[in-house]
N, C-alpha and C. Protein backbone atom coordinates (compact mmCIF):
# COMPACT_ATOMS: atom_id res chain seq x y z
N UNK A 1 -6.48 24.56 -31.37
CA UNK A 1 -5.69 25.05 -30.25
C UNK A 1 -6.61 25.20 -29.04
N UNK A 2 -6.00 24.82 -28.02
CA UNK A 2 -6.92 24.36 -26.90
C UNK A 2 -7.29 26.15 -26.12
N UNK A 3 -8.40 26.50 -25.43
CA UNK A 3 -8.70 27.70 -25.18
C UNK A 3 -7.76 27.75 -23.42
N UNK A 4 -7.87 29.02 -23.48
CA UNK A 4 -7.02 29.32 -22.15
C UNK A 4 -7.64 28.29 -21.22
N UNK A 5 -8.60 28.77 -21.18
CA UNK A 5 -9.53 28.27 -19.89
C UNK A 5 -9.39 26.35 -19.76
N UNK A 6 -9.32 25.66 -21.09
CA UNK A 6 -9.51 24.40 -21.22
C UNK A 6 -7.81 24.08 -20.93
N UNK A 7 -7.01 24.86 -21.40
CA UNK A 7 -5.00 24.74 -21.17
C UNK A 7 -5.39 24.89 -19.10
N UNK A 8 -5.98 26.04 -18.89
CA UNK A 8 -5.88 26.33 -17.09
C UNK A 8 -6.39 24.73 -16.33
N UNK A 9 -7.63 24.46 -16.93
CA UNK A 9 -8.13 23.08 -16.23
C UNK A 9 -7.17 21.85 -16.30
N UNK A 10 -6.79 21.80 -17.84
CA UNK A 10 -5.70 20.72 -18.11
C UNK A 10 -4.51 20.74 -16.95
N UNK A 11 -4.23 22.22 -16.82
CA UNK A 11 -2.76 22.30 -15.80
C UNK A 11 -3.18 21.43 -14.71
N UNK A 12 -4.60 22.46 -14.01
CA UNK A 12 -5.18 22.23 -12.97
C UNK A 12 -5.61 21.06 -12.16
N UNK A 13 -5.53 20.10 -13.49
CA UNK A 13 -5.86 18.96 -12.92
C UNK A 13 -4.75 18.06 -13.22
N UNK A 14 -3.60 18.35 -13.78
CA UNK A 14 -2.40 17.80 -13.59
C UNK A 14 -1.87 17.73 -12.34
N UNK A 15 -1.61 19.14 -11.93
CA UNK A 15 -2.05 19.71 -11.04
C UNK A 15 -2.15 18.59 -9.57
N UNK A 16 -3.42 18.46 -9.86
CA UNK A 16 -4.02 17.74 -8.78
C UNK A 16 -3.66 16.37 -8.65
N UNK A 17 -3.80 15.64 -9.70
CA UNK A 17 -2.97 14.38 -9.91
C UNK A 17 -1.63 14.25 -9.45
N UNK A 18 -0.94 15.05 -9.40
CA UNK A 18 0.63 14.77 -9.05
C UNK A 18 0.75 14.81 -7.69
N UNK A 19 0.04 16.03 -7.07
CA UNK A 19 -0.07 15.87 -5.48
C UNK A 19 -0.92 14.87 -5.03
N UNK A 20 -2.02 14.25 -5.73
CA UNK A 20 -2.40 13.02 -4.85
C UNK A 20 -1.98 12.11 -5.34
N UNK A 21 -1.21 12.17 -6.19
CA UNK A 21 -0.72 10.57 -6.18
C UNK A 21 0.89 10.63 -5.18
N UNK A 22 1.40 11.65 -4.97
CA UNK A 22 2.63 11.87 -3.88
C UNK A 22 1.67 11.42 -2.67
N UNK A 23 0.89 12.15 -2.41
CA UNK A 23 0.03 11.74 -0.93
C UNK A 23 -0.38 10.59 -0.72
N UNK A 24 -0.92 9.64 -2.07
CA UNK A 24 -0.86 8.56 -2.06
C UNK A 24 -0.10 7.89 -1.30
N UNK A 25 1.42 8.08 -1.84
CA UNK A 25 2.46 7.05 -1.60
C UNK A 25 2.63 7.47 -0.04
N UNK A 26 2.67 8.48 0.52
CA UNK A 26 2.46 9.15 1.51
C UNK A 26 1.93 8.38 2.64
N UNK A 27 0.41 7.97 2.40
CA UNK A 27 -0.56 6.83 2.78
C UNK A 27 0.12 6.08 3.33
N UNK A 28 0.63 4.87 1.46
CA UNK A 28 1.11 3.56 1.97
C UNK A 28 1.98 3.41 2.61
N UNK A 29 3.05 4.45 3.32
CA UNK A 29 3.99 4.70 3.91
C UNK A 29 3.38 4.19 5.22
N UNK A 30 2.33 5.44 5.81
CA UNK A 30 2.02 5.52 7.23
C UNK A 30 1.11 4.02 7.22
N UNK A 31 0.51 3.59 6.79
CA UNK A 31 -0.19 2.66 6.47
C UNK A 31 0.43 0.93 7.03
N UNK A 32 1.85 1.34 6.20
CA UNK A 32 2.80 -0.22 6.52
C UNK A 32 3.35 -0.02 7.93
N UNK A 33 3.74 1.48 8.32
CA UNK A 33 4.44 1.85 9.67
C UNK A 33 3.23 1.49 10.53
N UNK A 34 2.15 1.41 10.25
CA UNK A 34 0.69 1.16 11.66
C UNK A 34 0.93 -0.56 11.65
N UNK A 35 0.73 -0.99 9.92
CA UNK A 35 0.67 -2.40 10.44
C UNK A 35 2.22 -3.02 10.86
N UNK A 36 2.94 -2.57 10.25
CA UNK A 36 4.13 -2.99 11.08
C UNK A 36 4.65 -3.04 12.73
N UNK A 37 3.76 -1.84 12.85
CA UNK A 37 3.87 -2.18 14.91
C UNK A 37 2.76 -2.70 15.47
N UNK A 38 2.29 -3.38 14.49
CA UNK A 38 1.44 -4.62 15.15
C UNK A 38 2.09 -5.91 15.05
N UNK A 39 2.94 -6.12 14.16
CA UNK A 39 3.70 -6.95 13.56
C UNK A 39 5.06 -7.47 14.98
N UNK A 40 5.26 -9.03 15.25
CA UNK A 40 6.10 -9.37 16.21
C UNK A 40 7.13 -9.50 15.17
N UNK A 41 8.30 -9.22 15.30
CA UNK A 41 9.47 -9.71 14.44
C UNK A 41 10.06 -10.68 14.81
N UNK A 42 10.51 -11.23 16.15
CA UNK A 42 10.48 -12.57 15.89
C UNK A 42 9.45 -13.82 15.85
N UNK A 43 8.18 -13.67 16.33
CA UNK A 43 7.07 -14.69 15.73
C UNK A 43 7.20 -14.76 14.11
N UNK A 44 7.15 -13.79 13.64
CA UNK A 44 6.35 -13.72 12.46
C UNK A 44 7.95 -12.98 11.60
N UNK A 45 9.07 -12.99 11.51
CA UNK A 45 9.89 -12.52 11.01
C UNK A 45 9.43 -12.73 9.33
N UNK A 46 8.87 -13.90 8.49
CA UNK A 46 9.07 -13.81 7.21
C UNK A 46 7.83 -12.31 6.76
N UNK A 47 6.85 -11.89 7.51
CA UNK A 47 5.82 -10.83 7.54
C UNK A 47 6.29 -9.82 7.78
N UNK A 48 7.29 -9.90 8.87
CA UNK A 48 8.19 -8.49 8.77
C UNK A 48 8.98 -8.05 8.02
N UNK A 49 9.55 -8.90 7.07
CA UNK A 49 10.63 -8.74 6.60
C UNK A 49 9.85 -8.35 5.21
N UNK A 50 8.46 -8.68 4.62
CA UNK A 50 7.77 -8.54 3.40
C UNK A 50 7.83 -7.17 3.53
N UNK A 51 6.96 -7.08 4.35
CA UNK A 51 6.67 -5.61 4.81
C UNK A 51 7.75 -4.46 4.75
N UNK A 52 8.60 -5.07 4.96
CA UNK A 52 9.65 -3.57 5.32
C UNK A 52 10.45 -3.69 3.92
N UNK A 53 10.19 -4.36 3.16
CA UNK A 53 10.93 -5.00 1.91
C UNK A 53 9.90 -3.94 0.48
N UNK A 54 9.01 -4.12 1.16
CA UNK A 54 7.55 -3.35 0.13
C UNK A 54 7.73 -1.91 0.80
N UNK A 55 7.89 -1.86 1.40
CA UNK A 55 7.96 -0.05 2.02
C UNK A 55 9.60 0.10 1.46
N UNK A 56 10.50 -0.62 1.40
CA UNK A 56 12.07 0.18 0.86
C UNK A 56 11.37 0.43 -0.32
N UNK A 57 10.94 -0.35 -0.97
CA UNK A 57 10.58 -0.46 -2.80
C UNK A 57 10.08 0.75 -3.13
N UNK A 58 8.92 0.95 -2.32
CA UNK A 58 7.81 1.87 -2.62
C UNK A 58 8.85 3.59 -2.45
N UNK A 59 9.59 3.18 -1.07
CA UNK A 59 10.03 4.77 -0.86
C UNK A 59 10.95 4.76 -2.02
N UNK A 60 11.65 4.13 -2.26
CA UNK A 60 12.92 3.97 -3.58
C UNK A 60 12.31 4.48 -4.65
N UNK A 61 11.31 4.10 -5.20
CA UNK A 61 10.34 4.27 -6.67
C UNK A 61 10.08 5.70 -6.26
N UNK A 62 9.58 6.06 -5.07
CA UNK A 62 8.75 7.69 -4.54
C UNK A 62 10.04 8.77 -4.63
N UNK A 63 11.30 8.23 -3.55
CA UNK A 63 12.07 9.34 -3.64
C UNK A 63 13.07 9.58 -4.83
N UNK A 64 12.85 8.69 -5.93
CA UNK A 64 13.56 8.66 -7.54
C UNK A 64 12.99 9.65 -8.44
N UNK A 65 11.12 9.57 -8.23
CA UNK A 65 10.16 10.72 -8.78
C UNK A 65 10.69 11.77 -8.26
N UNK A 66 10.47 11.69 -6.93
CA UNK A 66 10.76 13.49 -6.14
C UNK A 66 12.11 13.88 -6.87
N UNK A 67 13.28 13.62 -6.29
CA UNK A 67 14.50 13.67 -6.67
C UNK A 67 14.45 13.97 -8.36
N UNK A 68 14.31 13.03 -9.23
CA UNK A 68 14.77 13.62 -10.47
C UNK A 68 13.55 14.64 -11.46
N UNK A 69 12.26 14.26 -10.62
CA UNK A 69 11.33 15.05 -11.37
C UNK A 69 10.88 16.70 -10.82
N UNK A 70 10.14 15.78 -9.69
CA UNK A 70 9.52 16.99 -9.02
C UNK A 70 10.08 18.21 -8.24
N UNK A 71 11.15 18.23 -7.27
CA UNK A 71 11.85 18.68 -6.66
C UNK A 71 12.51 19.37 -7.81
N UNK A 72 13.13 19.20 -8.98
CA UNK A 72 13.66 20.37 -9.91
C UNK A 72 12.41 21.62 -10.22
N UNK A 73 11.49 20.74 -10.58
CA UNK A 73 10.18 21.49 -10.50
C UNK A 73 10.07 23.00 -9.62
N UNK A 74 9.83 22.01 -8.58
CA UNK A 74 9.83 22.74 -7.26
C UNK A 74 10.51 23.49 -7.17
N UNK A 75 11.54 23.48 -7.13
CA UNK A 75 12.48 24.86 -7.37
C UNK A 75 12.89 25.96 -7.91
N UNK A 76 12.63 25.62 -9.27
CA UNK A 76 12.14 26.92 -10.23
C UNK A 76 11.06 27.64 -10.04
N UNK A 77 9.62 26.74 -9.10
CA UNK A 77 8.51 27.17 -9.00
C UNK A 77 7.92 28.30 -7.65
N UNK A 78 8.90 27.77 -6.71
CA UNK A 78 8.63 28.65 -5.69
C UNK A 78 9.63 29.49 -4.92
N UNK A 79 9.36 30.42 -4.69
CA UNK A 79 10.67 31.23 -3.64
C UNK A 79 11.14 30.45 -2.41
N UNK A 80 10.77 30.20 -2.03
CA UNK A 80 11.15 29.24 -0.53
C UNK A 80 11.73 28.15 -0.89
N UNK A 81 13.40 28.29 -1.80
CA UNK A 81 13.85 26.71 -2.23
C UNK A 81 14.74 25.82 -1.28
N UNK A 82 14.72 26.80 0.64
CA UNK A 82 15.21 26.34 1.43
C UNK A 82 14.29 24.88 1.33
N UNK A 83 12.98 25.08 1.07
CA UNK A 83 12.25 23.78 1.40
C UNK A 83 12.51 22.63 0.55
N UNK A 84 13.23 23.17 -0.32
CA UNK A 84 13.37 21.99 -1.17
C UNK A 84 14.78 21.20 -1.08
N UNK A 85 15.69 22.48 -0.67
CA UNK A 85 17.18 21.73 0.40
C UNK A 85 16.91 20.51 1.28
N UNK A 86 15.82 21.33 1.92
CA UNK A 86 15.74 20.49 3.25
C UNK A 86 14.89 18.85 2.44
N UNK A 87 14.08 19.40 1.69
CA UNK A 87 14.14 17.88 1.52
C UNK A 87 14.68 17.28 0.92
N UNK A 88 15.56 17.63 0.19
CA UNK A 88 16.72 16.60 -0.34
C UNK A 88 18.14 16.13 0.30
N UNK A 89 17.96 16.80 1.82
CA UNK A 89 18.61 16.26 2.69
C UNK A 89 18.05 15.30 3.52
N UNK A 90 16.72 15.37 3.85
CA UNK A 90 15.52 14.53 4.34
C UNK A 90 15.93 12.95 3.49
N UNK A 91 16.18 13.27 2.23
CA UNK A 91 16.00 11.88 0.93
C UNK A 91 17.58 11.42 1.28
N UNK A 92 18.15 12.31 2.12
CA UNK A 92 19.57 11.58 1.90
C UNK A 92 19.61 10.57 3.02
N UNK A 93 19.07 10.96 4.37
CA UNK A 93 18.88 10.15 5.32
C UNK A 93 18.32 8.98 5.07
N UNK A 94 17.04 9.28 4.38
CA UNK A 94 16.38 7.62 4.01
C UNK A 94 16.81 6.87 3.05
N UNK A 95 17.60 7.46 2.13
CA UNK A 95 18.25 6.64 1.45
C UNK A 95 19.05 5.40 2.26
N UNK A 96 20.22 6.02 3.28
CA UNK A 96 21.38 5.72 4.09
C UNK A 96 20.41 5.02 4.78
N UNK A 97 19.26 5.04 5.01
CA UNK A 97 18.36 3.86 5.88
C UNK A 97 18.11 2.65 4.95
N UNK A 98 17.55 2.78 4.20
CA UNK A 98 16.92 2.23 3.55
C UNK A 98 17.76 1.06 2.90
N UNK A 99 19.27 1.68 2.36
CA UNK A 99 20.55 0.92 2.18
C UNK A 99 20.70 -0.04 3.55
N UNK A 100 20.59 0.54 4.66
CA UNK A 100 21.09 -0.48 5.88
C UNK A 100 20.18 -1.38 5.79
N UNK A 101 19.02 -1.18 5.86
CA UNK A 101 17.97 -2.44 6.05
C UNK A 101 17.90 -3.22 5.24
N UNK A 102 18.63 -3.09 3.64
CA UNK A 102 18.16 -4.16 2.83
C UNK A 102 19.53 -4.69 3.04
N UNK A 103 20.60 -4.71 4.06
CA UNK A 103 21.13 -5.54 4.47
C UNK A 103 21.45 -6.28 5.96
N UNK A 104 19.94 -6.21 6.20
CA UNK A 104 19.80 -6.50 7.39
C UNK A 104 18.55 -8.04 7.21
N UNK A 105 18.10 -8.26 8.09
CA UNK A 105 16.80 -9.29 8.50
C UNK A 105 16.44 -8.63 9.83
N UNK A 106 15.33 -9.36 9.48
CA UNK A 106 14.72 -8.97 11.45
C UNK A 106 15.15 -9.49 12.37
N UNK A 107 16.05 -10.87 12.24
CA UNK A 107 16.98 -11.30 13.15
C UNK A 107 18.36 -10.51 13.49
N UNK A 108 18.48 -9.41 12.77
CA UNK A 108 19.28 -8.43 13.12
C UNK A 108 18.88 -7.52 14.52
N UNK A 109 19.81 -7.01 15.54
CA UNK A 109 20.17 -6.62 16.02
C UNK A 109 19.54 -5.14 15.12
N UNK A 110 18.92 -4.12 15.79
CA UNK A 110 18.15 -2.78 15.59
C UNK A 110 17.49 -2.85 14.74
N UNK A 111 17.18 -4.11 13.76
CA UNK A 111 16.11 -4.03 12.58
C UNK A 111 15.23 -3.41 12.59
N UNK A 112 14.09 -3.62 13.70
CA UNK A 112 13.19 -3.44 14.23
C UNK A 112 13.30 -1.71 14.64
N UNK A 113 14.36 -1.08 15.42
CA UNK A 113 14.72 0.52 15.61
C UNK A 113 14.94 0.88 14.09
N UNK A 114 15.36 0.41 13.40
CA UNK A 114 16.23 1.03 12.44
C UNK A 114 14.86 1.44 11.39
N UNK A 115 13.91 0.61 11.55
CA UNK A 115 12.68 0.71 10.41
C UNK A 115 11.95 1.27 11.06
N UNK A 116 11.77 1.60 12.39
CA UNK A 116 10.87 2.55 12.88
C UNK A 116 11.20 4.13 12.61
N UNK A 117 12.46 3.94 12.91
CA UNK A 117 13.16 5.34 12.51
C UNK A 117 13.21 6.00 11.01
N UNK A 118 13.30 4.85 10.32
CA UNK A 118 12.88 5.21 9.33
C UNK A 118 11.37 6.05 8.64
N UNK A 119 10.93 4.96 8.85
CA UNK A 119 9.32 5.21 9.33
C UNK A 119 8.82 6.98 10.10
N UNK A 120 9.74 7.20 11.12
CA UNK A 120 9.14 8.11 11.71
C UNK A 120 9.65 9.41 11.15
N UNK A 121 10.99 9.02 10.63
CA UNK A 121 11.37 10.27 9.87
C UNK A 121 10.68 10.53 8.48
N UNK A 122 10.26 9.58 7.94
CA UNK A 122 9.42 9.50 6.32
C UNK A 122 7.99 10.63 6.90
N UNK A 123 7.51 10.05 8.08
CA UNK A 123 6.77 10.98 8.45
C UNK A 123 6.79 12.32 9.22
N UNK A 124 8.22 12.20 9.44
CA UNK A 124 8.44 14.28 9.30
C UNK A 124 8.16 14.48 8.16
N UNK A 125 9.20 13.86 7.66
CA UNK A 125 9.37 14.51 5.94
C UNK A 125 7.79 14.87 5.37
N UNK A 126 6.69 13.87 5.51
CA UNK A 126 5.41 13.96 4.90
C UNK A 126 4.81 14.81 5.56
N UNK A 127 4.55 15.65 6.87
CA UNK A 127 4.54 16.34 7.16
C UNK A 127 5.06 17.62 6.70
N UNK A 128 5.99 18.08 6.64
CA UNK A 128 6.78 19.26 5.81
C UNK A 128 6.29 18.96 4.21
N UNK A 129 6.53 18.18 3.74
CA UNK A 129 6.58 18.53 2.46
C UNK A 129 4.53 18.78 2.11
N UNK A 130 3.77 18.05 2.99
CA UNK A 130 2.17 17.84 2.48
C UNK A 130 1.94 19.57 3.26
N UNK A 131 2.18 20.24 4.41
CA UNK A 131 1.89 21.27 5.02
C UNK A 131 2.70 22.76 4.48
N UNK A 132 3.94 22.25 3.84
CA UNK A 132 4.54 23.72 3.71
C UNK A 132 4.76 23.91 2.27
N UNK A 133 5.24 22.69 1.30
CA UNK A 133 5.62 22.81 -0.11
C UNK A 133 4.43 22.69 -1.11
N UNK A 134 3.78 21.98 -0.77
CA UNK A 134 2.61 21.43 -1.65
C UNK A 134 1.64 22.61 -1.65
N UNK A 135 1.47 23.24 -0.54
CA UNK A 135 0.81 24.64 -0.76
C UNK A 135 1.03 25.49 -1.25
N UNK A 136 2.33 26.09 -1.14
CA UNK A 136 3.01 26.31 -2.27
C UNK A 136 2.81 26.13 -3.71
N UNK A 137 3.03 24.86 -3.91
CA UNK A 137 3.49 24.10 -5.81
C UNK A 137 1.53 24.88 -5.91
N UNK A 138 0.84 24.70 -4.82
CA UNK A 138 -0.72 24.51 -5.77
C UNK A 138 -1.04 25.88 -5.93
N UNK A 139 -0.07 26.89 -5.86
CA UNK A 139 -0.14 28.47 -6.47
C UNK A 139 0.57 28.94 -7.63
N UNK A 140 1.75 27.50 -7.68
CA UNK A 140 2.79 28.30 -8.67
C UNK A 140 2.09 27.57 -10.09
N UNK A 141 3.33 28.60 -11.05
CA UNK A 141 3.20 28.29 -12.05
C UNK A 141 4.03 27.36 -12.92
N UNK A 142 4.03 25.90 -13.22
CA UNK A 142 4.62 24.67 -13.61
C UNK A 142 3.67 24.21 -14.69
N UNK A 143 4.57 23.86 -15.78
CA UNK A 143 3.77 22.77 -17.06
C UNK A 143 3.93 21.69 -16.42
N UNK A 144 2.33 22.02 -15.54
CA UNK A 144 1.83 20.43 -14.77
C UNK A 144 1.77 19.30 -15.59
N UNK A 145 1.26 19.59 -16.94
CA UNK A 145 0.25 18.30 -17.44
C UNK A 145 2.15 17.73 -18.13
N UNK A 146 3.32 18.38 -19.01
CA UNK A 146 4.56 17.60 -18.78
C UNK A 146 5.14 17.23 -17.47
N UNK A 147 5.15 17.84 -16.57
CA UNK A 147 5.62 17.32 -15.19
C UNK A 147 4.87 16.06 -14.66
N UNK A 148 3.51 16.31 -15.16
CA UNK A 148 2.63 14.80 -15.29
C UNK A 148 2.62 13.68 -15.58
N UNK A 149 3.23 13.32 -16.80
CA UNK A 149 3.63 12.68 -17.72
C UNK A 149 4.89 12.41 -18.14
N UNK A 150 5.77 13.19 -17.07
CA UNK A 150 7.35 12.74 -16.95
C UNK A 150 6.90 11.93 -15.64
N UNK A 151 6.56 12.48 -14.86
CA UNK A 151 6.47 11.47 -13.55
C UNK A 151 6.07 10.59 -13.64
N UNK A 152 4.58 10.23 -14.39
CA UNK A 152 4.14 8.84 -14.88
C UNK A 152 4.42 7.62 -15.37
N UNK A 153 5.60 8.09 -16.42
CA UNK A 153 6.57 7.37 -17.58
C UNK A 153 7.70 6.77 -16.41
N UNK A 154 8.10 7.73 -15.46
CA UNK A 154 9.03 7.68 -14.71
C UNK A 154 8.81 6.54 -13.61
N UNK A 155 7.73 6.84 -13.25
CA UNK A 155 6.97 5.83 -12.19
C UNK A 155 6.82 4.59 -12.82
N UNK A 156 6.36 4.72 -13.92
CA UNK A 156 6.18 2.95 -14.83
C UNK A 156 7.25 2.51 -15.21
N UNK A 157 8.77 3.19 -15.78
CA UNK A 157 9.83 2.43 -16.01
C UNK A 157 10.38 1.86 -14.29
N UNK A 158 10.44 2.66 -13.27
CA UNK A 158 10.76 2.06 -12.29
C UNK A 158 10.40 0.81 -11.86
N UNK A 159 8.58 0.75 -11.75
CA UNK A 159 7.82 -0.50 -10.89
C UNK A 159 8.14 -1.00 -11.61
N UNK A 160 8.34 -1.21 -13.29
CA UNK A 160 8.55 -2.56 -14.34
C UNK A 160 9.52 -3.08 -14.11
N UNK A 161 10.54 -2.43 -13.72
CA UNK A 161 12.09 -2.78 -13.49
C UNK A 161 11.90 -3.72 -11.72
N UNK A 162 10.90 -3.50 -11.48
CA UNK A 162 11.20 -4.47 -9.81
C UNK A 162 11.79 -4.25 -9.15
N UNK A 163 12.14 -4.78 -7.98
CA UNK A 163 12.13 -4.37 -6.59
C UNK A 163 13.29 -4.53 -6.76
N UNK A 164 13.84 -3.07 -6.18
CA UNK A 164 14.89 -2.41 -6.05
C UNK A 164 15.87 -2.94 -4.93
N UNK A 165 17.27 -3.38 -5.37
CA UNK A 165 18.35 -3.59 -4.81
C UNK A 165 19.31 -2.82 -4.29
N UNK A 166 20.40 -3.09 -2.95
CA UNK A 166 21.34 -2.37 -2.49
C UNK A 166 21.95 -1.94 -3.58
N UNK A 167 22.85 -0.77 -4.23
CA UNK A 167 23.77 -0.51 -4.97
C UNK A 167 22.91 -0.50 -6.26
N UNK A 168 21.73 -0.28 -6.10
CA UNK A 168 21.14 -0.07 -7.46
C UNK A 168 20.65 1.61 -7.52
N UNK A 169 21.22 1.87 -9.14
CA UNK A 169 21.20 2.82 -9.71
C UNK A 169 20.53 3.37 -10.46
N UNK A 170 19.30 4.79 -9.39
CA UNK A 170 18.39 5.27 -10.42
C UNK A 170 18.44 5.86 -11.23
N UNK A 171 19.10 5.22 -12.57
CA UNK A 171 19.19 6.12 -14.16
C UNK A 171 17.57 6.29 -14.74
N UNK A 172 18.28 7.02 -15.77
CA UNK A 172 16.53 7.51 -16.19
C UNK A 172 16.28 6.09 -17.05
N UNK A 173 17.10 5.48 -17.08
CA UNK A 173 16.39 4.05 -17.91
C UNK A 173 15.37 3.32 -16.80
N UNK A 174 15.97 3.75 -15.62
CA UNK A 174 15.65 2.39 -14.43
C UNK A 174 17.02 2.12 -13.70
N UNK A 175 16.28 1.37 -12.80
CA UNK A 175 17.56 1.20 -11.84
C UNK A 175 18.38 0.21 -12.52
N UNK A 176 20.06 0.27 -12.29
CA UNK A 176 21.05 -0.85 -12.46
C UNK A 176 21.89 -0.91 -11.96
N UNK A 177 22.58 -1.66 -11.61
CA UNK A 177 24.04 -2.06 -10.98
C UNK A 177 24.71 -1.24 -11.25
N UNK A 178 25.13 0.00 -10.06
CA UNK A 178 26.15 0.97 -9.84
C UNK A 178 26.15 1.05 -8.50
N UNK A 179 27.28 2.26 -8.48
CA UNK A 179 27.39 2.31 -6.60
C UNK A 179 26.12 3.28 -6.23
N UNK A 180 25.38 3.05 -5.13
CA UNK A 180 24.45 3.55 -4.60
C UNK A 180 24.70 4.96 -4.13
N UNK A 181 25.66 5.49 -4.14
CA UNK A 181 26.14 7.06 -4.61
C UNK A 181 25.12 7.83 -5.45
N UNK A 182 25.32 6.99 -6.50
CA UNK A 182 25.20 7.79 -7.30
C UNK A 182 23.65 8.30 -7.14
N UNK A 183 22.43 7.56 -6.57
CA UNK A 183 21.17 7.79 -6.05
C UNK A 183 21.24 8.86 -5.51
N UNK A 184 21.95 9.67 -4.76
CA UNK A 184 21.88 10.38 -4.33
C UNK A 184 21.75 11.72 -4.57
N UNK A 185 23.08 11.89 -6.70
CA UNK A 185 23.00 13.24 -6.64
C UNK A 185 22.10 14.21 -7.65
């Protein structure tokens, strides 16, 4: 039986893993939004369109973790579960984005607004959630190292399943053909 102290580090560094790998994705977010406004959309439309195609994916796979893992977490874990409202109203917006653009091209008419906006709201959201919640989660008390290892499992059935489609449905198997509703609740 593992000693307190060796169970505290185990949490501790669950712990730590779960928030940097959220901050991670965090990154590749702001990361595609820099190179993307370097990016011409009509010169180079098949580069824009990769790009904003790998950022739906990535936020889809990110806000499926938050949503069915972490954010329940979160809520049992800290008093302030206004913050966790607010971001699951935050996830509802980018969802409703994220749906428009994967039926769009960059030869569309606001493509180009519509993914910035996206973009700029992902980075409120990363803002609030890296400055007000995460400081938070790194006081409370959560069975990090299962919350670890649900998110992990969770994260690997998603990316295996591939890049995520309009009207696709994040079940805990993986996404499948349902109404895009249902992502939401």
């Amino acid at each position: 039986m593992p000693t307190s102290r060796a169970a505290s580090r185990a949490s501790s560094q669950a712990r730590t893993a779960i928030l940097a790998e959220l901050k991670e994705d965090h990154k590749r977010v702001k990361k595609a939004y820099r190179d993307f406004q370097k990016l011409d959309a009509e010169a180079d439309p098949e580069s824009c369109e990769a790009l904003v195609h790998q950022v739906l994916d990535d936020l889809s796979v990110h806000a499926a973790i938050e949503e069915e893992l972490f954010y329940p977490a979160a809520r049992g874990a800290i008093a302030e579960e206004s913050l966790v409202d607010e971001a699951e109203v935050e996830h509802e917006s980018v969802h409703a984005l994220i749906e428009q653009l994967h039926g769009m091209t960059p030869q569309d008419d606001k493509y180009v607004a519509r993914f910035t906006v996206l973009c700029e709201y992902v980075l409120h959201h990363v803002k609030e959630e890296e400055g007000e919640m995460f400081p938070l989660l790194e006081k409370a008390r959560l069975d990090w190292e299962a919350l670890a290892a649900e998110m992990s499992a969770r994260r690997q059935a998603l990316t295996a399943a591939g890049p995520l489609e309009e009207g696709d449905d994040m079940s805990e198997d993986g996404p499948t053909a349902s109404h895009s509703a249902s992502r939401r609740s």
